[in-house]
C-alpha atoms as a PDB file:
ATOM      1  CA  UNK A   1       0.000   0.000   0.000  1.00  0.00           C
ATOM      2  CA  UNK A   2       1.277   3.696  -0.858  1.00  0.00           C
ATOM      3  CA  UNK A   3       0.683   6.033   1.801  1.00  0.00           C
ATOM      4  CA  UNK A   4       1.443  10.077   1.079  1.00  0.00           C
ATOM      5  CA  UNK A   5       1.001  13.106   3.232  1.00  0.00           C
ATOM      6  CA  UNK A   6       1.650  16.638   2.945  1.00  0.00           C
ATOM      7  CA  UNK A   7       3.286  18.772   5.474  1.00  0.00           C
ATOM      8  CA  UNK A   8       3.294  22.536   6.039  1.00  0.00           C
ATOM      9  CA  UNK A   9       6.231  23.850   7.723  1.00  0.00           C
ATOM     10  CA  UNK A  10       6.137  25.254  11.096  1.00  0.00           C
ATOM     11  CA  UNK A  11       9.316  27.641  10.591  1.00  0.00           C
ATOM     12  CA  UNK A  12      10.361  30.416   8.337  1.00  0.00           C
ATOM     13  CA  UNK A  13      12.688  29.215   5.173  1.00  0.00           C
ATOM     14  CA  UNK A  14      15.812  30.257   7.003  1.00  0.00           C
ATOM     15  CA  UNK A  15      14.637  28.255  10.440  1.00  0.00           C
ATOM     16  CA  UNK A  16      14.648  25.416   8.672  1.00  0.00           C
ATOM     17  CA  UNK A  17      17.959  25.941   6.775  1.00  0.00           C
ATOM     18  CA  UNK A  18      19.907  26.990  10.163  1.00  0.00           C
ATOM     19  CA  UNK A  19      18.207  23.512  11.597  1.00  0.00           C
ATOM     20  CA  UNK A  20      20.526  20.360  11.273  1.00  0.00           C
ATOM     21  CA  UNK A  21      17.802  18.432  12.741  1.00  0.00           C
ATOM     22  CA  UNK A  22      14.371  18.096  11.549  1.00  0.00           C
ATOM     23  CA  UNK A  23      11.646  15.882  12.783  1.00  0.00           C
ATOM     24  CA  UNK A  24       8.089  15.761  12.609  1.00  0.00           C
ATOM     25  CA  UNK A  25       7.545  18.417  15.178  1.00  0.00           C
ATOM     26  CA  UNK A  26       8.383  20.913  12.656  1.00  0.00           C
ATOM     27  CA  UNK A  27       5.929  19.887  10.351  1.00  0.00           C
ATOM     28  CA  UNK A  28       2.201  19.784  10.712  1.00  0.00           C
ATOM     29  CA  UNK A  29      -0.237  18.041   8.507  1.00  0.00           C
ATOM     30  CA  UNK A  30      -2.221  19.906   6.026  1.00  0.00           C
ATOM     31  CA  UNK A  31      -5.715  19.145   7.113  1.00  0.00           C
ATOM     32  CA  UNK A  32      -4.743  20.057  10.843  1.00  0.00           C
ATOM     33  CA  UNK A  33      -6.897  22.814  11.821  1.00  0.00           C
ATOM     34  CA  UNK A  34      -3.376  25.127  11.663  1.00  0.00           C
ATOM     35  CA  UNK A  35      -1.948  24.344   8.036  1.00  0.00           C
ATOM     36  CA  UNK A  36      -3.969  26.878   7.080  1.00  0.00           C
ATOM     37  CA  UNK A  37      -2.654  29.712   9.217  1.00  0.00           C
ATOM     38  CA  UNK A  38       0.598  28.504   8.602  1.00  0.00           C
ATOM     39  CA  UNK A  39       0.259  28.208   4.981  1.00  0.00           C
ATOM     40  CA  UNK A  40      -0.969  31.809   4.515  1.00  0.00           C
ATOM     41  CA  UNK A  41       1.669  33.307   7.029  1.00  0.00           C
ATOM     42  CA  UNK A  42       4.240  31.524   4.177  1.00  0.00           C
ATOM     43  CA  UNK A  43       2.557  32.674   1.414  1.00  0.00           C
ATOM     44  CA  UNK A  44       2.131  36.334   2.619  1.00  0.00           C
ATOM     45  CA  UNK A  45       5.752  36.316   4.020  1.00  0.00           C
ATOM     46  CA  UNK A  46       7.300  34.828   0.787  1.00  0.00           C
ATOM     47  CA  UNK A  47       4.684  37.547  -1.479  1.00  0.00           C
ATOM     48  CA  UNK A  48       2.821  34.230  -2.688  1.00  0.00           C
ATOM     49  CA  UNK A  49       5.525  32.681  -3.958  1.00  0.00           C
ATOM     50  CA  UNK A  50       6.852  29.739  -1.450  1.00  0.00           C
ATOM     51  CA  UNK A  51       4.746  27.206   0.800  1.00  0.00           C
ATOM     52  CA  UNK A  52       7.307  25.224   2.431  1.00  0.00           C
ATOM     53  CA  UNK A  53       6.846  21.576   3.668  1.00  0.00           C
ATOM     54  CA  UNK A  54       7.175  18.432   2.868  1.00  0.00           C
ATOM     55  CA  UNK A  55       5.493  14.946   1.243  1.00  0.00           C
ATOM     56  CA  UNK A  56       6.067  11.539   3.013  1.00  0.00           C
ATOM     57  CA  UNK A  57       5.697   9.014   0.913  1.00  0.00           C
ATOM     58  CA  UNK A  58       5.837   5.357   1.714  1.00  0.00           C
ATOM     59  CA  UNK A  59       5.293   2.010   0.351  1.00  0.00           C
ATOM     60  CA  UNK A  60       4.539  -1.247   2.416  1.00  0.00           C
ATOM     61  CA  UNK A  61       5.806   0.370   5.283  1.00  0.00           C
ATOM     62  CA  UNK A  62       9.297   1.459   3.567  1.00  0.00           C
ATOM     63  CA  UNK A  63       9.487   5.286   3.388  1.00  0.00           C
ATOM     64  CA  UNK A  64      10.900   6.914   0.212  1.00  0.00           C
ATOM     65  CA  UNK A  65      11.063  10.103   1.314  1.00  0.00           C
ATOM     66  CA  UNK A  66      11.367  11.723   4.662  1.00  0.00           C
ATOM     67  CA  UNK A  67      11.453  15.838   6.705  1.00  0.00           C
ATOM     68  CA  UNK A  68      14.956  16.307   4.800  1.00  0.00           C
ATOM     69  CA  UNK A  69      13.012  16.160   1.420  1.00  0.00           C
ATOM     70  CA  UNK A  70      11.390  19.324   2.099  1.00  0.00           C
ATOM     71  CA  UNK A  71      11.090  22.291  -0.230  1.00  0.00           C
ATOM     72  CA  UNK A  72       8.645  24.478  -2.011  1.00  0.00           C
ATOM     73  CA  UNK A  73       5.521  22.015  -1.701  1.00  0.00           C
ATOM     74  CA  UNK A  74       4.113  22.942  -4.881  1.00  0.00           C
ATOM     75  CA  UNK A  75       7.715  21.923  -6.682  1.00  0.00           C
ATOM     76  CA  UNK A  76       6.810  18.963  -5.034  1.00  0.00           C
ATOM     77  CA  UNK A  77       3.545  18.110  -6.226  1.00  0.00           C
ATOM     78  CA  UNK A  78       4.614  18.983  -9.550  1.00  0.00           C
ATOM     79  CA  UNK A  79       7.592  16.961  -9.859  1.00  0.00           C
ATOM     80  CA  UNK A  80       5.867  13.888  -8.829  1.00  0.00           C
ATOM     81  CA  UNK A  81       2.987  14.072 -11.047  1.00  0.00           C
ATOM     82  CA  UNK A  82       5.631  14.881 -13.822  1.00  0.00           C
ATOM     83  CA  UNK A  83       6.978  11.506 -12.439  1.00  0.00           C
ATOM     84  CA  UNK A  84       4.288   9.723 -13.073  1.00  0.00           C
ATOM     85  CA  UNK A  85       3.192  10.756 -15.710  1.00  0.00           C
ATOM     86  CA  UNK A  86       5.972   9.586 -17.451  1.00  0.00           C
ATOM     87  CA  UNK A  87       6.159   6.727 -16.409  1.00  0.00           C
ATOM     88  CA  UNK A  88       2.823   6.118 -17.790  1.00  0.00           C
ATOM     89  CA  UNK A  89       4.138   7.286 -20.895  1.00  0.00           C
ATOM     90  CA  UNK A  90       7.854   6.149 -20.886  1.00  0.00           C
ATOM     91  CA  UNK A  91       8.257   3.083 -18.432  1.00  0.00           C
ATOM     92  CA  UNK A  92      10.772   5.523 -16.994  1.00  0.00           C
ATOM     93  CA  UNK A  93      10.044   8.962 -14.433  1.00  0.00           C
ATOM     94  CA  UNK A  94      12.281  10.213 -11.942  1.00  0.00           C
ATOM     95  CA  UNK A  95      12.033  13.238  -9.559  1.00  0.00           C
ATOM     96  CA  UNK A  96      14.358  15.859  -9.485  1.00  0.00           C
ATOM     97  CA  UNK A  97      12.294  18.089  -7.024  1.00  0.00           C
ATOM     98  CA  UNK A  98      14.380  20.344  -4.958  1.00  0.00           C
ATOM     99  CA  UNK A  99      16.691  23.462  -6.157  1.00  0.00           C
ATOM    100  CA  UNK A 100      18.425  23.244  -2.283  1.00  0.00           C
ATOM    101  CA  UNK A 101      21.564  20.934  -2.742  1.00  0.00           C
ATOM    102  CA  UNK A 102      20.623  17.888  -0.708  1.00  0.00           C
ATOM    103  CA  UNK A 103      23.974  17.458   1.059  1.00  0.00           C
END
């Protein structure tokens, strides 16, 4: 079974850069009661450009991507529908999503 969930970050982009260690405390589901808040405090603070967070993704219980993967949550989403799509298509997709070097 393939689980996904999207998380909004709790912290400001540079919070989360300064942070060596993220966990799940620094994330917060998108249909809590708060993403919302949080996700408009991003938007307005990045002039509707950025929503940072992240999407978990597992499969049988093996995760394939974890907090570290986070980014611009819309690059995201787009990336892994661009996936899958071709893979549809190709046999082949991959997902390049982040611009931050993943060190």
């Amino acid at each position: 079974m393939v689980t996904i969930q999207t998380y909004i970050s709790k912290n400001s982009y540079d919070a989360i850069v300064n942070k060596h260690l993220l966990a799940n405390g620094d994330f917060i589901p998108i249909h809590h009661s708060s993403a919302k808040q949080l996700g408009n405090q991003q938007l307005f603070t990045s002039k509707g450009t950025s929503l940072y967070g992240t999407v978990i993704i597992s499969y049988q219980g093996q995760f394939l991507s974890s907090f570290y993967d986070w980014d611009d949550v819309d690059g995201i989403w787009l990336s892994i529908l661009q996936a899958m799509y071709d893979c549809l298509n190709t046999g082949i997709g991959t997902c390049g999503f982040s611009d931050r070097s993943m060190d």
